[in-house]
N, C-alpha and C. Protein backbone atom coordinates (compact mmCIF):
# COMPACT_ATOMS: atom_id res chain seq x y z
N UNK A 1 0.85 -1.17 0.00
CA UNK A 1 0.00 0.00 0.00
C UNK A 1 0.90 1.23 0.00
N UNK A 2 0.91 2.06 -0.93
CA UNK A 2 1.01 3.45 -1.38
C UNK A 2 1.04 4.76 -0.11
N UNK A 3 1.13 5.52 -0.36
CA UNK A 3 0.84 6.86 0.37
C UNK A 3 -0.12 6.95 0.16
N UNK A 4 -1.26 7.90 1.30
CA UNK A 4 -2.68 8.35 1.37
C UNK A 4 -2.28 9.66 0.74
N UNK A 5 -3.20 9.63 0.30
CA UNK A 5 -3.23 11.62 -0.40
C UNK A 5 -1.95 12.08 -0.66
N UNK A 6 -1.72 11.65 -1.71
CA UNK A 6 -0.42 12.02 -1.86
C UNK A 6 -0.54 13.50 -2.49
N UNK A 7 -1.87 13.67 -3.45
CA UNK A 7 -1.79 14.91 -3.87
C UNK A 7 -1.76 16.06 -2.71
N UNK A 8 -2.36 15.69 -1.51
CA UNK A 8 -2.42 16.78 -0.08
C UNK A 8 -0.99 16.82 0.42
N UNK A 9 -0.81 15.81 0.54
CA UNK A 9 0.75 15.63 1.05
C UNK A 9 1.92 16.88 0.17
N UNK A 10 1.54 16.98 -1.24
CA UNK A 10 2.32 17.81 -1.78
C UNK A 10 2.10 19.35 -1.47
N UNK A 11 0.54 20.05 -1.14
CA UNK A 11 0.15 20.69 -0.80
C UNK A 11 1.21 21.36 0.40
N UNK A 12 1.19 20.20 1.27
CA UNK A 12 0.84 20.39 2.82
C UNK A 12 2.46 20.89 2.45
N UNK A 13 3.98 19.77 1.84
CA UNK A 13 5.05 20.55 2.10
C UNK A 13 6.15 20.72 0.65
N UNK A 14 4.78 21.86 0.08
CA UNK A 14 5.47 22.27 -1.63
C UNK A 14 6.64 23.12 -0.72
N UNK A 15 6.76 23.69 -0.20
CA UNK A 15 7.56 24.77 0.43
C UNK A 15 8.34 24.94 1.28
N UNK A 16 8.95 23.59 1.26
CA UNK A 16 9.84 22.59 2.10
C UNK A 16 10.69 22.36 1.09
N UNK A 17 11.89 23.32 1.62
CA UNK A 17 13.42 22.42 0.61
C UNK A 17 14.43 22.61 2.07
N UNK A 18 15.55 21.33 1.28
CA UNK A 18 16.74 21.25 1.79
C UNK A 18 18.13 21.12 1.34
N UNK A 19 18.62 22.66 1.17
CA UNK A 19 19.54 22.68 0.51
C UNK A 19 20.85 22.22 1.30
N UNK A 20 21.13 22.23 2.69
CA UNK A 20 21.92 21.99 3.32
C UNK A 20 22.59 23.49 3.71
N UNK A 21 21.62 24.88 3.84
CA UNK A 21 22.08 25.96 4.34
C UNK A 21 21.25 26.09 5.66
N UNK A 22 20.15 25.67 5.25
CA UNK A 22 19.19 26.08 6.96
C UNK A 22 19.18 25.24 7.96
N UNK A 23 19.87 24.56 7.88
CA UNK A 23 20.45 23.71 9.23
C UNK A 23 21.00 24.45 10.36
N UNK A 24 20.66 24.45 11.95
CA UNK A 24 21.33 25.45 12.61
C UNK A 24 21.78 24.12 13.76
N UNK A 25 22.75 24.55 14.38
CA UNK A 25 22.60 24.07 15.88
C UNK A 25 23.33 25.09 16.48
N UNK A 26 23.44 24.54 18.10
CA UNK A 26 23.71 25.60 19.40
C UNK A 26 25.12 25.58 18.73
N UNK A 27 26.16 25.01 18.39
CA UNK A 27 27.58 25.03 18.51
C UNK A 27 27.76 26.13 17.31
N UNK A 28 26.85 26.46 16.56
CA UNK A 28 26.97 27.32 15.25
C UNK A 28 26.80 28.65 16.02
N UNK A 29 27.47 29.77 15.72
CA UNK A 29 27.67 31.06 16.16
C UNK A 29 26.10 31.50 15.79
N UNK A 30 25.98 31.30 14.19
CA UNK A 30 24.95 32.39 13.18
C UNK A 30 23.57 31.26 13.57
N UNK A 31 22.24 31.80 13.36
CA UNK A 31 21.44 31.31 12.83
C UNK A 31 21.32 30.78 11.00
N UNK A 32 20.74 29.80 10.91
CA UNK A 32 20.68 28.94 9.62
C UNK A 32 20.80 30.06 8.40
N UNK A 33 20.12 31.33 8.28
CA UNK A 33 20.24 31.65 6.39
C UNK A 33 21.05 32.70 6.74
N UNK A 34 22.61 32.36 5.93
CA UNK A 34 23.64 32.92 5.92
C UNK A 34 23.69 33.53 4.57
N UNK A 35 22.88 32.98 3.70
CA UNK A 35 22.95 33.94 2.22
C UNK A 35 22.15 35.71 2.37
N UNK A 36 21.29 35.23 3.76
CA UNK A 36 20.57 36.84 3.24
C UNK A 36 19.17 36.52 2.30
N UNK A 37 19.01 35.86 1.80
CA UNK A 37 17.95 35.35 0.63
C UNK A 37 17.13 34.33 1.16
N UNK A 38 15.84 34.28 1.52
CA UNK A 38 14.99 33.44 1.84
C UNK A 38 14.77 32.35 -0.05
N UNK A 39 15.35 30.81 0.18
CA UNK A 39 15.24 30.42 -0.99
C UNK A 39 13.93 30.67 -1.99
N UNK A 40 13.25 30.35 -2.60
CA UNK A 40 11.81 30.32 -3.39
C UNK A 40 10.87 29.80 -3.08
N UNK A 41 9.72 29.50 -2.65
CA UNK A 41 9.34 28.31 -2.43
C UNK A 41 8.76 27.95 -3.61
N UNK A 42 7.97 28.86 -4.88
CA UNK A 42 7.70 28.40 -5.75
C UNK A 42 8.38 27.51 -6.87
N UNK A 43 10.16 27.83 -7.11
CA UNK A 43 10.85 27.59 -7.60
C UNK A 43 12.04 26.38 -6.69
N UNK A 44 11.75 25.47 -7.01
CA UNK A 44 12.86 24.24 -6.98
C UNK A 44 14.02 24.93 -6.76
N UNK A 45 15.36 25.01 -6.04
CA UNK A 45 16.68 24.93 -6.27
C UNK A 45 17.43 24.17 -6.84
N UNK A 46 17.85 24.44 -7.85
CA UNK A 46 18.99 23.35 -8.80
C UNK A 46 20.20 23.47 -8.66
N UNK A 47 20.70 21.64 -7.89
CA UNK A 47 21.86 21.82 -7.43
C UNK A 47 22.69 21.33 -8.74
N UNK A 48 23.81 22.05 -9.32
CA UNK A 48 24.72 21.38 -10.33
C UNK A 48 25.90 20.76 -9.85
N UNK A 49 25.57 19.58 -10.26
CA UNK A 49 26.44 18.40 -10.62
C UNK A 49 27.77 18.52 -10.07
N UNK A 50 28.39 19.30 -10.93
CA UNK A 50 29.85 19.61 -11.25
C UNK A 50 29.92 20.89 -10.29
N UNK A 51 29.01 21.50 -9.54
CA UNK A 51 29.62 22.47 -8.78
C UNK A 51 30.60 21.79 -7.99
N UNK A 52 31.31 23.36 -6.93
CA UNK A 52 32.08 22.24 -5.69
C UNK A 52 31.04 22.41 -4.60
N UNK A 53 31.58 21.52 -3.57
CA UNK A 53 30.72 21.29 -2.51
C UNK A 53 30.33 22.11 -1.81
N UNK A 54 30.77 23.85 -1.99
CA UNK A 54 30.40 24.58 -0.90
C UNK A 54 29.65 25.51 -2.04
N UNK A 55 29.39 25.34 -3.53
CA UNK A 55 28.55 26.09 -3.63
C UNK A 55 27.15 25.06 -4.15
N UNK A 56 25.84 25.83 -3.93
CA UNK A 56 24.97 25.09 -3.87
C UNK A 56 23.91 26.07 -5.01
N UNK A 57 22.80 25.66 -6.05
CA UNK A 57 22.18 26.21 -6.49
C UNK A 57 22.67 27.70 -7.09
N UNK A 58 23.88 27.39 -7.29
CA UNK A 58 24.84 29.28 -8.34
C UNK A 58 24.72 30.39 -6.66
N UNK A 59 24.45 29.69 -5.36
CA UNK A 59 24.75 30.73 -4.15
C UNK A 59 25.96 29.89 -3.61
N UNK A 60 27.23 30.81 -3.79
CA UNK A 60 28.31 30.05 -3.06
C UNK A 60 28.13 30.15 -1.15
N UNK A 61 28.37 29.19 -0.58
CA UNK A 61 28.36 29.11 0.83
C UNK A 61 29.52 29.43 0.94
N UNK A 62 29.90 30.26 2.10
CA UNK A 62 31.37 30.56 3.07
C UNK A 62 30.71 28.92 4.31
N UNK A 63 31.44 28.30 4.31
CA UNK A 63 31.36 27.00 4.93
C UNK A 63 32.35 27.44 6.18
N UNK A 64 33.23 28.53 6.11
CA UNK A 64 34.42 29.11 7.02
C UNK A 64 33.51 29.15 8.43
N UNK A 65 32.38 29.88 8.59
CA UNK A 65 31.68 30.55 9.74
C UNK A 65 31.08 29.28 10.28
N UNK A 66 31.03 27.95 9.94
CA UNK A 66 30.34 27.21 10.59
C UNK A 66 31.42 26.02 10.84
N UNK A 67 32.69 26.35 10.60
CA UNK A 67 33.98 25.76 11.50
C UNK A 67 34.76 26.30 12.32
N UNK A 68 33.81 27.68 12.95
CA UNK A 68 34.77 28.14 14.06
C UNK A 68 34.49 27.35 15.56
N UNK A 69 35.39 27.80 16.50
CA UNK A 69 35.61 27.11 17.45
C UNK A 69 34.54 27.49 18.38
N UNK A 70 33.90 26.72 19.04
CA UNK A 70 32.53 26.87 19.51
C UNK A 70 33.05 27.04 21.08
N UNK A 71 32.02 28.01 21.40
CA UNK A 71 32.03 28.21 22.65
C UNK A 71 32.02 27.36 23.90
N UNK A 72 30.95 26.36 23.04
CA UNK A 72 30.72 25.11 24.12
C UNK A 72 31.86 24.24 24.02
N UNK A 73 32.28 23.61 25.84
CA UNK A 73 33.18 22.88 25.57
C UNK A 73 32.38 21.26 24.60
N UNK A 74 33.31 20.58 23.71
CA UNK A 74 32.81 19.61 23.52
C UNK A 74 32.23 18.28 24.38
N UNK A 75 32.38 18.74 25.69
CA UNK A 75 31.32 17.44 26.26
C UNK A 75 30.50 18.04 26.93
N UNK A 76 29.61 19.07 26.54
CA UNK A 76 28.34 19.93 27.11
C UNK A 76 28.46 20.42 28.44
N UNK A 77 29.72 20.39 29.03
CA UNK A 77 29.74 21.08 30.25
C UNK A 77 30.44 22.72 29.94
N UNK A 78 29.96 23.49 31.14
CA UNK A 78 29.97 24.86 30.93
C UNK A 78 31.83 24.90 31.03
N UNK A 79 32.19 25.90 30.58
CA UNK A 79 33.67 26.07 30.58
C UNK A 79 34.44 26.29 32.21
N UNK A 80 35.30 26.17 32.59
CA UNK A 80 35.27 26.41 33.81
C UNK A 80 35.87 27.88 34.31
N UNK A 81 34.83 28.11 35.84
CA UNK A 81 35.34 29.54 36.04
C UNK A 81 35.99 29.64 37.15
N UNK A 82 36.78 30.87 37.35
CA UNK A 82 37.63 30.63 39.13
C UNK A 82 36.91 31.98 39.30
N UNK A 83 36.43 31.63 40.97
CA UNK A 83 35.99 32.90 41.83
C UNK A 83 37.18 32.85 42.32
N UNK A 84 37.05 34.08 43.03
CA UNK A 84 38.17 34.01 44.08
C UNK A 84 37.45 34.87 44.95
N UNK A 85 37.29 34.02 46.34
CA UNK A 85 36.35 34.73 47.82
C UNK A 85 37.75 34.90 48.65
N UNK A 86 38.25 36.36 48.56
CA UNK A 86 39.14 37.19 49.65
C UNK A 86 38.19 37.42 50.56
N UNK A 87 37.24 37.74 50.45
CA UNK A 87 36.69 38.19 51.26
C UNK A 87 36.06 37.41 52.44
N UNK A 88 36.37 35.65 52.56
CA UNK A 88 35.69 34.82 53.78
C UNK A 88 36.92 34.75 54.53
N UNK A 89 36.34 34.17 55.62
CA UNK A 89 37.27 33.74 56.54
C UNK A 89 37.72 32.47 56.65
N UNK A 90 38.76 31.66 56.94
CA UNK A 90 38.75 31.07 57.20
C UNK A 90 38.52 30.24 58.55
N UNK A 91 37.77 28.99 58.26
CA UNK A 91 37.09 28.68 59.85
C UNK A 91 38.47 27.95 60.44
N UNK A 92 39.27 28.06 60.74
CA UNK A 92 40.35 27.27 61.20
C UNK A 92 39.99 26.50 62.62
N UNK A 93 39.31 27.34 63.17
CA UNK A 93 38.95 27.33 65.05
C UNK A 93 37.58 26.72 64.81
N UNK A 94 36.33 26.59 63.90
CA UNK A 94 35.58 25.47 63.44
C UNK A 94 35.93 24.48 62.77
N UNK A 95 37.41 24.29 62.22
CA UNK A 95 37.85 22.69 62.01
C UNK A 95 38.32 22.20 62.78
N UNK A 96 39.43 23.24 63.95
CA UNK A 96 39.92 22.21 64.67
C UNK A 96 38.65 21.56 65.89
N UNK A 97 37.94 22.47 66.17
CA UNK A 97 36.45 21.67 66.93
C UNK A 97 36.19 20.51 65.95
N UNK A 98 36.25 20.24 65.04
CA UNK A 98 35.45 19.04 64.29
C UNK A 98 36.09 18.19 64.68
N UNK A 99 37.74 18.40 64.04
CA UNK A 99 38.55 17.23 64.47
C UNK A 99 38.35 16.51 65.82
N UNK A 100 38.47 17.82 66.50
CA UNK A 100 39.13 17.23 67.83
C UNK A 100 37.49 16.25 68.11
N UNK A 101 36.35 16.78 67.69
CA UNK A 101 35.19 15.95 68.33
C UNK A 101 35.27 14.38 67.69
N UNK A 102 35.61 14.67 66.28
CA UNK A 102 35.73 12.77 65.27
C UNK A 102 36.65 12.38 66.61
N UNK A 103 37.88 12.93 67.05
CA UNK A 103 39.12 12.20 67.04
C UNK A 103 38.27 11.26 68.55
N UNK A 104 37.54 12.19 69.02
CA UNK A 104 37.12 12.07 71.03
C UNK A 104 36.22 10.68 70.51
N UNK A 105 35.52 11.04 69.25
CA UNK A 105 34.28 9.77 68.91
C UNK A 105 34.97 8.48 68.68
N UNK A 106 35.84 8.77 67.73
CA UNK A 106 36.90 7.70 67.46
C UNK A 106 37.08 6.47 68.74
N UNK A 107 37.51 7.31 69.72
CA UNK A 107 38.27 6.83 70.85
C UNK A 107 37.36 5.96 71.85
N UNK A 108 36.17 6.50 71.92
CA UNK A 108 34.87 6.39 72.57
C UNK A 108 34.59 5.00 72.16
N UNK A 109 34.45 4.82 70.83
CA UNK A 109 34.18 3.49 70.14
C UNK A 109 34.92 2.68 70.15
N UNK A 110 36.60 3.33 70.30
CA UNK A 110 37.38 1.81 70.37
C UNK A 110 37.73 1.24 71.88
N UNK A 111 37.35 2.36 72.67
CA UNK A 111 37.12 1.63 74.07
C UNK A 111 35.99 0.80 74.60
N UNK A 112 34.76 1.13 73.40
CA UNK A 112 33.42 0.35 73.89
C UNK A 112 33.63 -0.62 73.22
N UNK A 113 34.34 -0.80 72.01
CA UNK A 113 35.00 -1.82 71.17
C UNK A 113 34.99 -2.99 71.73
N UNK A 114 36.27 -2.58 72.61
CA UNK A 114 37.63 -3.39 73.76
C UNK A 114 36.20 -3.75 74.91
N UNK A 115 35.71 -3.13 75.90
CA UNK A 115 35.19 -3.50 76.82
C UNK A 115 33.72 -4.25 76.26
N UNK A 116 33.18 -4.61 74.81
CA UNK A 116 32.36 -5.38 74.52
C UNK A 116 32.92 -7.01 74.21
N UNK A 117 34.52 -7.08 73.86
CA UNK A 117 34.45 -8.32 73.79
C UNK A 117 34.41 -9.54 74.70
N UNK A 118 34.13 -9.31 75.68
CA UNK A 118 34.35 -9.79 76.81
C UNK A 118 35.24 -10.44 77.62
N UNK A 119 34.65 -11.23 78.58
CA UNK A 119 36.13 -11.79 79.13
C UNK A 119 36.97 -12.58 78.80
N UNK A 120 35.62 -13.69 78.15
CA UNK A 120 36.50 -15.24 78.05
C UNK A 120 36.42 -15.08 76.29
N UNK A 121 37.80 -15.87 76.03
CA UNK A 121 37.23 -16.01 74.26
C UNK A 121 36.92 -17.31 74.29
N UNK A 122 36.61 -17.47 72.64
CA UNK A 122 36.00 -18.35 72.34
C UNK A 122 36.72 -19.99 72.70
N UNK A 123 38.03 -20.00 72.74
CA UNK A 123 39.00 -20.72 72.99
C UNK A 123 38.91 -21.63 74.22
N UNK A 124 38.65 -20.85 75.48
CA UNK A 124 39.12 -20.41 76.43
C UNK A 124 37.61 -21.47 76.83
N UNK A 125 36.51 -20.74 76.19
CA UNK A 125 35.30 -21.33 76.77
C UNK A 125 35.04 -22.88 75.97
N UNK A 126 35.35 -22.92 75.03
CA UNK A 126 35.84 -24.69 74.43
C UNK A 126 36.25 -25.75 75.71
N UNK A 127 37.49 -24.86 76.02
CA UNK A 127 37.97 -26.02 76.93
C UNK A 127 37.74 -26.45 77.65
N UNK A 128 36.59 -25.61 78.20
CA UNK A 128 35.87 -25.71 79.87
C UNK A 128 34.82 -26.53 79.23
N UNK A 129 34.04 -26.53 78.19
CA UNK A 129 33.59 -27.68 77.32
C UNK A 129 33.74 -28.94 77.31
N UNK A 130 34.93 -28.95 77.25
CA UNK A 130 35.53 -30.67 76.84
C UNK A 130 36.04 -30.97 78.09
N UNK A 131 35.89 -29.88 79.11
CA UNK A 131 36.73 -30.50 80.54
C UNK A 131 35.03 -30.75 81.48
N UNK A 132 34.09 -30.25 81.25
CA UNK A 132 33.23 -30.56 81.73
C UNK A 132 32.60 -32.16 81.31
N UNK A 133 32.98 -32.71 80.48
CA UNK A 133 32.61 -33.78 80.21
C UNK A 133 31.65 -34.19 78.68
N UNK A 134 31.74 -33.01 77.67
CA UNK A 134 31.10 -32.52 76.48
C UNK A 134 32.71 -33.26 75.35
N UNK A 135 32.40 -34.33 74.80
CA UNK A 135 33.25 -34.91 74.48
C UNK A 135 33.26 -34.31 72.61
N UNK A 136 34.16 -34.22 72.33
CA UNK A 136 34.28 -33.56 70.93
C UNK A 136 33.29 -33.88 69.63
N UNK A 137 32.95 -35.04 69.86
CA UNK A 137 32.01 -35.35 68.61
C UNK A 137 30.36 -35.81 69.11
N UNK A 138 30.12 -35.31 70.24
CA UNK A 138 28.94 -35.31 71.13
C UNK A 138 28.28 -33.76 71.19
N UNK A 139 27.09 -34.31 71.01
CA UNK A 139 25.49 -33.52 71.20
C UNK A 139 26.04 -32.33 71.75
N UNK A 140 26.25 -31.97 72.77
CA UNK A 140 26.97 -31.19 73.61
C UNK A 140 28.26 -30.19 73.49
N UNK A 141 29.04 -30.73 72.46
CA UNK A 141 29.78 -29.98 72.20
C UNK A 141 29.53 -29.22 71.00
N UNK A 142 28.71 -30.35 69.92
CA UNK A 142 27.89 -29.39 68.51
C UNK A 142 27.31 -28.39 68.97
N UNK A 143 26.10 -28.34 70.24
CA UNK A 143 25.60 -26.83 70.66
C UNK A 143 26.42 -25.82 71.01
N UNK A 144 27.87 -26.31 71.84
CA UNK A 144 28.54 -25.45 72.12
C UNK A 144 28.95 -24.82 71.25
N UNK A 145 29.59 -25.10 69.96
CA UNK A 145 30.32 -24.72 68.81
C UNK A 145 29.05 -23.38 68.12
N UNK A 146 27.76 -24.13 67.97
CA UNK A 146 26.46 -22.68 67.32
C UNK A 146 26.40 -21.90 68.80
N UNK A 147 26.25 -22.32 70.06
CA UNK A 147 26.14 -21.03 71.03
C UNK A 147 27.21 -20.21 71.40
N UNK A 148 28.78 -20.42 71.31
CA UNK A 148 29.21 -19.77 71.85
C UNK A 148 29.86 -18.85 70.56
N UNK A 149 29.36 -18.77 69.72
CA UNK A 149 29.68 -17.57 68.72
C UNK A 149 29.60 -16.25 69.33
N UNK A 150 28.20 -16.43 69.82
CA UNK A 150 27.81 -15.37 70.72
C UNK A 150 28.36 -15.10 72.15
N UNK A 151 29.07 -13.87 72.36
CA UNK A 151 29.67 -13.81 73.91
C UNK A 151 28.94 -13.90 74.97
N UNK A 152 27.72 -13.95 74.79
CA UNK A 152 26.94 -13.97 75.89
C UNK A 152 26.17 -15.35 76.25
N UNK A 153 26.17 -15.70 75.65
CA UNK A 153 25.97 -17.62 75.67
C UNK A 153 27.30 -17.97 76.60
N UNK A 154 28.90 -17.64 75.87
CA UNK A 154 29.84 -18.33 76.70
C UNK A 154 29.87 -17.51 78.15
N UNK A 155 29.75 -15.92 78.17
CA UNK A 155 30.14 -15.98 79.48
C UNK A 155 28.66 -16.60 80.82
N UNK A 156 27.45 -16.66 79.82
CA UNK A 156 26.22 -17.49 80.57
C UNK A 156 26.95 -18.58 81.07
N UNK A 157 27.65 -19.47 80.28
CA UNK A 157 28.28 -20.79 80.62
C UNK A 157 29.46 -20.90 81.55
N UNK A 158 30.16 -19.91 81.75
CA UNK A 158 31.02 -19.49 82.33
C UNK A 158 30.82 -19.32 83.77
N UNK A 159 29.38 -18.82 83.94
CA UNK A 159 28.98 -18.36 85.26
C UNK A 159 28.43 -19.57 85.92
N UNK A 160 28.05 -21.02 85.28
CA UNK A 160 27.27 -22.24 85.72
C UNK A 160 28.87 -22.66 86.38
N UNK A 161 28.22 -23.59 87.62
CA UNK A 161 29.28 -24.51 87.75
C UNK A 161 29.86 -25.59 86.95
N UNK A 162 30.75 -26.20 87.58
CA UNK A 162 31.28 -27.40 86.49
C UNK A 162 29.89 -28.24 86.66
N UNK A 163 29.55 -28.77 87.38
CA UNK A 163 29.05 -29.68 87.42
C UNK A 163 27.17 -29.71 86.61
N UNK A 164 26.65 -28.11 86.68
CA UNK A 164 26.43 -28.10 85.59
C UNK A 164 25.98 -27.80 84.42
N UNK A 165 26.94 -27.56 83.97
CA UNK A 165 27.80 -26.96 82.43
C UNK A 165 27.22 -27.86 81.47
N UNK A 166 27.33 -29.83 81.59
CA UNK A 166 26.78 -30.28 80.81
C UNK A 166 25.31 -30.54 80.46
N UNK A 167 24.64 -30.46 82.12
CA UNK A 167 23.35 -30.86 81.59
C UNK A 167 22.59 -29.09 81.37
N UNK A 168 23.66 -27.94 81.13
CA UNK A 168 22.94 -26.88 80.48
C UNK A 168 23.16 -27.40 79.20
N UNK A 169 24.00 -27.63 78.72
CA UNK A 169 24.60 -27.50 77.13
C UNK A 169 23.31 -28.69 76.92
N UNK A 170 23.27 -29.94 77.53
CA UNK A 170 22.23 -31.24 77.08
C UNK A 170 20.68 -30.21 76.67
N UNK A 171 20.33 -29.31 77.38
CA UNK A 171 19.08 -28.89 77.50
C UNK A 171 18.97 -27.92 76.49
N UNK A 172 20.05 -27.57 76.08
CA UNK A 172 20.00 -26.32 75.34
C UNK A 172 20.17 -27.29 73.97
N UNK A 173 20.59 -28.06 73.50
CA UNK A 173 20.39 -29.20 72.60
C UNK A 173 19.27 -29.69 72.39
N UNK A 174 18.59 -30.21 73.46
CA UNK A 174 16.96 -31.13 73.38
C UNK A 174 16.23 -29.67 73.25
N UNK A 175 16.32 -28.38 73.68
CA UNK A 175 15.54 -26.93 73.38
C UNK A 175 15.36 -27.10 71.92
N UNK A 176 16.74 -27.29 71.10
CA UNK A 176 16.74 -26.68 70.16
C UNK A 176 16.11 -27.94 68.89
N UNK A 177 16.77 -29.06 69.05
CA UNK A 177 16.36 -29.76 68.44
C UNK A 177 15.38 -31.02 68.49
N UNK A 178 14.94 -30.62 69.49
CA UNK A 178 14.06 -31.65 70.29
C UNK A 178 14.14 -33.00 70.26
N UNK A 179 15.10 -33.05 71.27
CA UNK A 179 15.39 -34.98 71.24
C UNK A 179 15.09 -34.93 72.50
């Protein structure tokens, strides 16, 4: 299938040419008609053959004005500018307050750091494990290994007597997995 109305269609853009002069963009200094001469619209432009490339229809183009160096930098950002503010102060006596407050925070955290890991490590509470009678490849020592990740499970265990250490760890086993 064809074009609809093609005879309207001619109507609608008899008065539409493109000679390759009214082309504009932002990087171009001039707006598009550099001849001065609005082309015809009644009359066709005839481009010859054998012209050269910068003249078009017997109107020579200066092609010069639309290779100058454009204002815009080429990756669309604005060019760069320097202020220069003599006139602020510098906060010297509001940085060193900043510092000194990071440095106080700093310190704060690596002492709550230190006094969160607790007493016993993880090591430490193993052994009291296997000395309580929680034999290495027994019920008892598998719970120990998932509870005492947590410091507060071992020093809980820590605080039971020896005697008993195992039937917490047994209970905390049958809790979890119900045997």
């Amino acid at each position: 299938m064809g074009l609809q109305n093609p005879d309207e269609l001619e109507k609608c853009f008899a008065d539409i040419t493109n000679i390759g002069v009214d082309h504009w963009s932002p990087h171009m200094t001039n707006p598009s008609n550099t001849s001065g001469t609005e082309p015809n619209a009644t009359e066709p432009e005839q481009c010859d053959r054998d012209a050269p490339e910068d003249e078009v229809g017997g109107n020579y183009v200066d092609t010069s004005q639309f290779e100058q160096e454009s204002p815009v930098n080429p990756n669309g950002k604005r060019p760069p500018t320097r202020v220069d503010d003599k006139g602020k102060k510098l906060k010297t006596g509001t940085t060193a307050l900043i510092q000194e407050a990071v440095l106080s925070i700093a310190t704060s955290a690596n002492s709550y750091a230190l006094n969160k890991e607790g007493k016993y490590s993880i090591s430490e509470v193993m052994e009291h494990v296997v000395s309580c009678g929680a034999e290495v490849d027994s019920n008892e020592h598998f719970i120990a290994t998932e509870l005492f990740v947590k410091k507060e499970q071992g020093e809980i265990f820590m605080t039971l007597s020896s005697e008993s250490r195992k039937n917490w760890l047994t209970r905390k086993y049958n809790a979890k997995y119900g045997n």
